[in-house]
Protein backbone atom coordinates (compact mmCIF):
# COMPACT_ATOMS: atom_id res chain seq x y z
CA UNK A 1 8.25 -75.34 -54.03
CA UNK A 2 10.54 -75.36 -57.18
CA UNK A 3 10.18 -73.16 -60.51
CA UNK A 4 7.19 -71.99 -61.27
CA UNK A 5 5.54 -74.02 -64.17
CA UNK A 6 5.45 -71.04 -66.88
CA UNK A 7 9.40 -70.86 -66.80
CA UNK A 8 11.42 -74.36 -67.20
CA UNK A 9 14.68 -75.07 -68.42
CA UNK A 10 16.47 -72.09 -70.04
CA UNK A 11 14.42 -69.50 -69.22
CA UNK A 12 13.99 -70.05 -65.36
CA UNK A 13 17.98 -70.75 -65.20
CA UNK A 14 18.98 -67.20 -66.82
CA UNK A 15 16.16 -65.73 -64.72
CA UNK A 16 17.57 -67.50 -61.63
CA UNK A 17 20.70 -66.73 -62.48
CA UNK A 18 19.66 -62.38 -62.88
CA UNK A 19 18.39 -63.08 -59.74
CA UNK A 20 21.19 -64.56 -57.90
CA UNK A 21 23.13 -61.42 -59.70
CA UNK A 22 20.67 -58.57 -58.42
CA UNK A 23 20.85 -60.10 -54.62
CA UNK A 24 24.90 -60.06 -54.92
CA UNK A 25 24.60 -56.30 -56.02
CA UNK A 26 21.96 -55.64 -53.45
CA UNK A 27 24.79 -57.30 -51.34
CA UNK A 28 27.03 -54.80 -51.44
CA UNK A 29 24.32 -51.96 -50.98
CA UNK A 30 23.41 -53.43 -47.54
CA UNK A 31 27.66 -53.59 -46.58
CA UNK A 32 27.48 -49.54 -47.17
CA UNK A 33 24.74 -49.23 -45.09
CA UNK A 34 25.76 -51.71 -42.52
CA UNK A 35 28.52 -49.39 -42.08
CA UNK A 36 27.05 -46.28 -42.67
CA UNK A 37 23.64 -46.09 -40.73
CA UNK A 38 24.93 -46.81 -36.74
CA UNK A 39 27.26 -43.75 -37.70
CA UNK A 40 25.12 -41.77 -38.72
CA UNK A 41 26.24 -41.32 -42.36
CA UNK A 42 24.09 -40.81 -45.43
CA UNK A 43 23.44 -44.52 -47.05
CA UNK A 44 23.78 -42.38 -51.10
CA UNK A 45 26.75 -39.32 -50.15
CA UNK A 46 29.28 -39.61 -51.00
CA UNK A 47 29.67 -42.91 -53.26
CA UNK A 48 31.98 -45.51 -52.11
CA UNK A 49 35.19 -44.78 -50.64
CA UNK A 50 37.78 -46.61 -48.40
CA UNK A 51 36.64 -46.13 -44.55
CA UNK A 52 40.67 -45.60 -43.69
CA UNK A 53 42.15 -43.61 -46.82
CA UNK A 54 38.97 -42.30 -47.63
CA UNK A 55 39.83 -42.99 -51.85
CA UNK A 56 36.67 -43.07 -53.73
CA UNK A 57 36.67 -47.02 -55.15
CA UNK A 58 36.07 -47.23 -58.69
CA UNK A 59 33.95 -49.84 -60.76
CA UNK A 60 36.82 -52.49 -59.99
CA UNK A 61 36.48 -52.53 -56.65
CA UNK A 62 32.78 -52.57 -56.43
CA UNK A 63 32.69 -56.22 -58.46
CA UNK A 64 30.73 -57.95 -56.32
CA UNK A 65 32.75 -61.23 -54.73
CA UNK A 66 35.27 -60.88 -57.05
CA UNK A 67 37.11 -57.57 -55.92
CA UNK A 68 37.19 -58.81 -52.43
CA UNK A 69 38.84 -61.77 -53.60
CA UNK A 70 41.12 -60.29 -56.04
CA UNK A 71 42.35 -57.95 -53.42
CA UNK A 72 42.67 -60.20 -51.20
CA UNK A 73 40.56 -58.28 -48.66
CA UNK A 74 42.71 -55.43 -48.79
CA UNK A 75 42.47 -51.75 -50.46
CA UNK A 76 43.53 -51.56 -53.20
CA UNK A 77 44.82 -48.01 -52.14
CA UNK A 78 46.43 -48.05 -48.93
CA UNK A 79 46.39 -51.71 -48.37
CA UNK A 80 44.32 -51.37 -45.07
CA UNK A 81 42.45 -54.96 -44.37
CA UNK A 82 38.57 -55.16 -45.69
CA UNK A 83 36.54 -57.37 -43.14
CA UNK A 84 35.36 -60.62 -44.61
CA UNK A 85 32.01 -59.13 -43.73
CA UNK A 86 31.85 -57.62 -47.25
CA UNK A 87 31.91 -60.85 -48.82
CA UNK A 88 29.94 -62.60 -46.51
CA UNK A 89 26.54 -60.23 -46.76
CA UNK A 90 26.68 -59.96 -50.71
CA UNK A 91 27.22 -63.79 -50.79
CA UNK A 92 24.13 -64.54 -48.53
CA UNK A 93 22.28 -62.03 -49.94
CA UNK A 94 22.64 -63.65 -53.35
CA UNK A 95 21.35 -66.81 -52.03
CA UNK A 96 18.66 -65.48 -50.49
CA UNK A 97 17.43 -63.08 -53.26
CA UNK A 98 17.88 -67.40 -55.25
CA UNK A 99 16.27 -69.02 -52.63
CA UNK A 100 13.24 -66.79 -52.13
CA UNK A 101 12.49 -66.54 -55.90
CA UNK A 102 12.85 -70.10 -55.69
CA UNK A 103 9.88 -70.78 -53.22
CA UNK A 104 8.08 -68.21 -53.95
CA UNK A 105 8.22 -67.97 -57.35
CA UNK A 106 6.77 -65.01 -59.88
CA UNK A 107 4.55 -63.01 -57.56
CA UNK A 108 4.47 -59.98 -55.56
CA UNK A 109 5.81 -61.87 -52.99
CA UNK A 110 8.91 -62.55 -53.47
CA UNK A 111 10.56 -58.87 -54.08
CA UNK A 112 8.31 -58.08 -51.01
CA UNK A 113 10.17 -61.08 -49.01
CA UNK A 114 13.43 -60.35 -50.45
CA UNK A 115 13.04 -56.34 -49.39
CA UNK A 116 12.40 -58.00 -45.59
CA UNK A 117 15.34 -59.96 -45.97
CA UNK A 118 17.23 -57.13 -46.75
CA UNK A 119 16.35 -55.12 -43.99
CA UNK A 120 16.92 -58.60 -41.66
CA UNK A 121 20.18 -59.14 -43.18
CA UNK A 122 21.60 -55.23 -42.15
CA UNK A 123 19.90 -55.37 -39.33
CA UNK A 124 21.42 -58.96 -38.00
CA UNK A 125 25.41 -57.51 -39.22
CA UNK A 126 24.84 -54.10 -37.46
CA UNK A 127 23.95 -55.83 -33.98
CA UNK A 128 26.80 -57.94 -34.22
CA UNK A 129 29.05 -55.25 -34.82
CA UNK A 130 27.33 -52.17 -32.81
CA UNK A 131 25.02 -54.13 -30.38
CA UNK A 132 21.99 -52.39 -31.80
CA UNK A 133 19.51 -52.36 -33.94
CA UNK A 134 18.64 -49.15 -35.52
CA UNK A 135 14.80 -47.43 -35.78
CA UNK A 136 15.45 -46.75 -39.80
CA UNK A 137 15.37 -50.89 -39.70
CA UNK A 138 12.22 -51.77 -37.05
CA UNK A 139 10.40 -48.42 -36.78
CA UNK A 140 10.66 -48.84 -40.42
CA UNK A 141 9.78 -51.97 -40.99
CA UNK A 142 6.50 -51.87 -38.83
CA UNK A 143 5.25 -49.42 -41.24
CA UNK A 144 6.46 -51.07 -44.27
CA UNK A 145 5.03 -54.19 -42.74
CA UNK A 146 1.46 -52.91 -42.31
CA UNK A 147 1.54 -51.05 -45.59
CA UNK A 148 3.07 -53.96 -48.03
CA UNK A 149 0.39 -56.02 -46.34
CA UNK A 150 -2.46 -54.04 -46.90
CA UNK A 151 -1.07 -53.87 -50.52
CA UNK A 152 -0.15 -57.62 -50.96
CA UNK A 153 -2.11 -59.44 -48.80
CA UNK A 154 -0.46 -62.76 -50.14
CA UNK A 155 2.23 -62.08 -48.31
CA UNK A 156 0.45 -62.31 -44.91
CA UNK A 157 -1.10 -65.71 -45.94
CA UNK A 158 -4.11 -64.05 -46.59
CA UNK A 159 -6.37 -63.11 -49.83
CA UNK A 160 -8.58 -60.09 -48.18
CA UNK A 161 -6.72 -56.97 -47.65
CA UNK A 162 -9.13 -56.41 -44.45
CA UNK A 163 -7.81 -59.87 -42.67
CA UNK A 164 -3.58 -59.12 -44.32
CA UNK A 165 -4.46 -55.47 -42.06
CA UNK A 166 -5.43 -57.70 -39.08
CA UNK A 167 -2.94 -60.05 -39.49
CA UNK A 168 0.20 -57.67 -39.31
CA UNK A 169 -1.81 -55.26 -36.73
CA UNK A 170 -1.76 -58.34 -34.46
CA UNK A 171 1.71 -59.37 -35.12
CA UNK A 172 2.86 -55.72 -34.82
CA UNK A 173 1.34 -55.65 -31.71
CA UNK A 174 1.91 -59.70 -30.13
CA UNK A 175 5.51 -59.14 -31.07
CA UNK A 176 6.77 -56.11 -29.85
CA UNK A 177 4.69 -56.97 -26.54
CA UNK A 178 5.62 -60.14 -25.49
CA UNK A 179 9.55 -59.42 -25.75
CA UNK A 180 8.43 -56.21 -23.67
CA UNK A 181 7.11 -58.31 -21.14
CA UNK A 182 9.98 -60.93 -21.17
CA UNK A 183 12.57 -57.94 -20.57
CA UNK A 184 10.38 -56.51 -18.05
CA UNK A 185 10.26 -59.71 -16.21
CA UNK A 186 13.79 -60.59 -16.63
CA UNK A 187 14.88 -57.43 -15.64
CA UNK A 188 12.51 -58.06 -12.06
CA UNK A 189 14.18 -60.93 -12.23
CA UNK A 190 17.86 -60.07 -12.88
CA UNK A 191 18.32 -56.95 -11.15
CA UNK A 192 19.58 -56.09 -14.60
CA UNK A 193 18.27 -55.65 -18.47
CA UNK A 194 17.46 -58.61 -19.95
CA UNK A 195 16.90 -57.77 -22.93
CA UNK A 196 17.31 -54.35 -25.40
CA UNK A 197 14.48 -51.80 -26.59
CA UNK A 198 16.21 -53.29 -30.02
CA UNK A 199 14.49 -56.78 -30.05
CA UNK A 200 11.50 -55.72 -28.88
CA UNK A 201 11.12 -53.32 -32.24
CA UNK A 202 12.73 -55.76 -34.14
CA UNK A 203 9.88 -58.94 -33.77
CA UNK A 204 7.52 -56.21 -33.77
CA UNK A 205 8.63 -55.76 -37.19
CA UNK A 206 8.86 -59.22 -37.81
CA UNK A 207 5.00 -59.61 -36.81
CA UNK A 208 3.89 -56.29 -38.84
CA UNK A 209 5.50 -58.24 -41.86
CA UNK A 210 4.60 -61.03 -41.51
CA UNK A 211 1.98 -61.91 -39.14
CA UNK A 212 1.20 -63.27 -35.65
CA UNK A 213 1.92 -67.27 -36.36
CA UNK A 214 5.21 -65.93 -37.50
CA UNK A 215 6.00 -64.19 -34.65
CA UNK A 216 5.50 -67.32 -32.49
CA UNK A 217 7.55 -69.43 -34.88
CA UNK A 218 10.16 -66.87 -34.80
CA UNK A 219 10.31 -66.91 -30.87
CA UNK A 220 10.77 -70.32 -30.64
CA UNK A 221 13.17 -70.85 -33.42
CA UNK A 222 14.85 -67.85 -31.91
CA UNK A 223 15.21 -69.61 -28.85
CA UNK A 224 16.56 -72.56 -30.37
CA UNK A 225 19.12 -71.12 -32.31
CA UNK A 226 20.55 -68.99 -29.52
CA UNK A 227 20.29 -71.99 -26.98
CA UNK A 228 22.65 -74.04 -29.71
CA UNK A 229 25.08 -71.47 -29.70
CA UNK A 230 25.50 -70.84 -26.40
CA UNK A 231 25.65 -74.12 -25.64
CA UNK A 232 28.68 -74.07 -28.47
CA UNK A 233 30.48 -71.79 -27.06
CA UNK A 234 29.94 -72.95 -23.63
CA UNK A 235 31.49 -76.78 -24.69
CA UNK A 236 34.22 -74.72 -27.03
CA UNK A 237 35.69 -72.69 -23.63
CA UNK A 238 34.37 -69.42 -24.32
CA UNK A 239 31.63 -68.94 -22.10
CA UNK A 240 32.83 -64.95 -21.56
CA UNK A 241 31.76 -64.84 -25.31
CA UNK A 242 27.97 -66.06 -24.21
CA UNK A 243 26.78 -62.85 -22.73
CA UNK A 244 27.90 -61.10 -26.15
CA UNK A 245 26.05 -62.56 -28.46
CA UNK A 246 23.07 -60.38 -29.38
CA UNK A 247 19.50 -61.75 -30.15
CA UNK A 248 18.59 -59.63 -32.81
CA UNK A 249 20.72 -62.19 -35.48
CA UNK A 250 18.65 -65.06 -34.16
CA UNK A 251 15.62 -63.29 -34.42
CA UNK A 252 16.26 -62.51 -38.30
CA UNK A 253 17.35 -65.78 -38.81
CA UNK A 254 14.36 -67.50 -37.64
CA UNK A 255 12.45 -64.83 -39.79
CA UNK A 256 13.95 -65.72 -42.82
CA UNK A 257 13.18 -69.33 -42.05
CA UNK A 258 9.84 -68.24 -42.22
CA UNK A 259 9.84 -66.67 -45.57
CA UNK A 260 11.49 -69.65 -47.08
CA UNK A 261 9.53 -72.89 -45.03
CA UNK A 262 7.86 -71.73 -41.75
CA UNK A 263 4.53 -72.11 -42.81
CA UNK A 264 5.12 -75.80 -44.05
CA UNK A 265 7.16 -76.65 -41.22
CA UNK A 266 4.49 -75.38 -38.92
CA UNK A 267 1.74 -77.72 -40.60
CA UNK A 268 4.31 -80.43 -40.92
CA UNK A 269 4.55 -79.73 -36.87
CA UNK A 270 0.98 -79.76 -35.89
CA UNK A 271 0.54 -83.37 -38.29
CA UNK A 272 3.23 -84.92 -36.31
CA UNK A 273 1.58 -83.71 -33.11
CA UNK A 274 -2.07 -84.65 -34.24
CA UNK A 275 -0.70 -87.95 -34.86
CA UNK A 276 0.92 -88.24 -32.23
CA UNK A 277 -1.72 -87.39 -29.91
């Protein structure tokens, strides 16, 4: 981890710094199509406009961070409230694009990683808001997985394009299977869904990308995460709020986990247990 040894002191703080830059930009791109793509809107026409006055926004109001500030999360137009939302996704996207360039330093890796956190980050905000996760994001990223990792094999852990193919074929294929299987159980189970077509596509996606060990990690972490905030809002009253929570933001989050650390944290993992054995 850390800069990579090439670039040190100026250099790999204005490059760090572009980078932050690009992922707040990249930012507001995923907001558009956060609200765009579960309505069935072109992501490119028309440019940016306010969703209630419909008034095309100008370069001002496009500024990154700043314009939502400055407005004080209002249009500028009609005065009509801007979700925090806005801010939220170009902020973590900037420290994502930072932290991933960060790790991974300069290699073909890292704008691969940072295009799958993208596509986790839209995908995680449009469940919240819409409860689904759309096939543009996990049809999509099964295919992108299998062909960035035939291309980059790197980015599956691998060096032989032959075992990156294998490697995302078998994550494609554990993933999306054994969240099949836990809804189909559940559902035996339940009497009810227990779980949406969604998720399923989504760790499929998450496997095709970036292989089988990650799906497990991500299923576990997954687990974790949503287990914590039930719990939460179990303690904090809101127990009605429980059942609403989607998985597919845990799912993305435990992904992006992986990106950054999984791998070390899963040999860090098996030393403790060795040792411990």
């Amino acid at each position: 981890m850390g800069a990579p040894l090439e670039l040190t002191g100026t250099a790999w703080a204005v490059l760090s710094a572009f980078v932050f830059l690009a992922g707040l930009c990249i930012g507001s791109f995923l907001n558009v199509c956060i609200w765009r793509i579960p309505r069935g809107e072109s992501i490119a026409w028309p440019g940016s406009h306010c969703p209630k006055c419909g008034h095309p926004l100008g370069v001002l109001d496009n500024i990154p961070l700043l314009s939502w500030l400055c407005l004080r999360g209002k249009c500028r137009y009609c005065e009509a409230p801007i979700t925090p939302r806005y801010f939220l996704v170009e902020l973590l996207t900037g420290t994502l694009f930072f932290l991933l360039w960060w790790v991974r330093g300069c290699t073909w890796t890292t704008p691969i990683f940072t295009f799958y956190a993208c596509a986790l980050v839209a995908g995680a905000f449009i469940d919240i808001e819409h409860l689904i996760l759309p096939d543009r994001i996990t049809l999509g990223g099964m295919v992108a997985g299998v062909a960035l990792s035939a291309a980059w094999p790197p980015a599956q852990g691998e060096a032989a394009r032959l075992a990156a193919l294998e490697s995302s074929l078998i994550g494609l294929a554990l993933g999306y299977g054994l969240l099949w299987l836990v809804a189909v159980l559940g559902k035996a189970a339940l009497k009810r869904e227990a779980m949406g077509m969604g998720d399923w596509k989504l760790l499929g996606a998450i496997g095709a990308c970036l292989g089988w060990k990650a799906v497990l990690f991500t299923v576990l972490v997954s687990s974790l995460t949503g287990t914590v905030v039930g719990f939460t809002f179990i303690l904090a009253g809101k127990k009605e709020l429980q059942s609403r929570i989607p998985y597919g933001p845990h799912l993305s989050l435990a992904a992006i986990l992986w990106m950054l650390c999984g791998p070390e944290l899963l040999d860090a993992y098996l030393a403790w247990a060795l040792r411990a054995a």
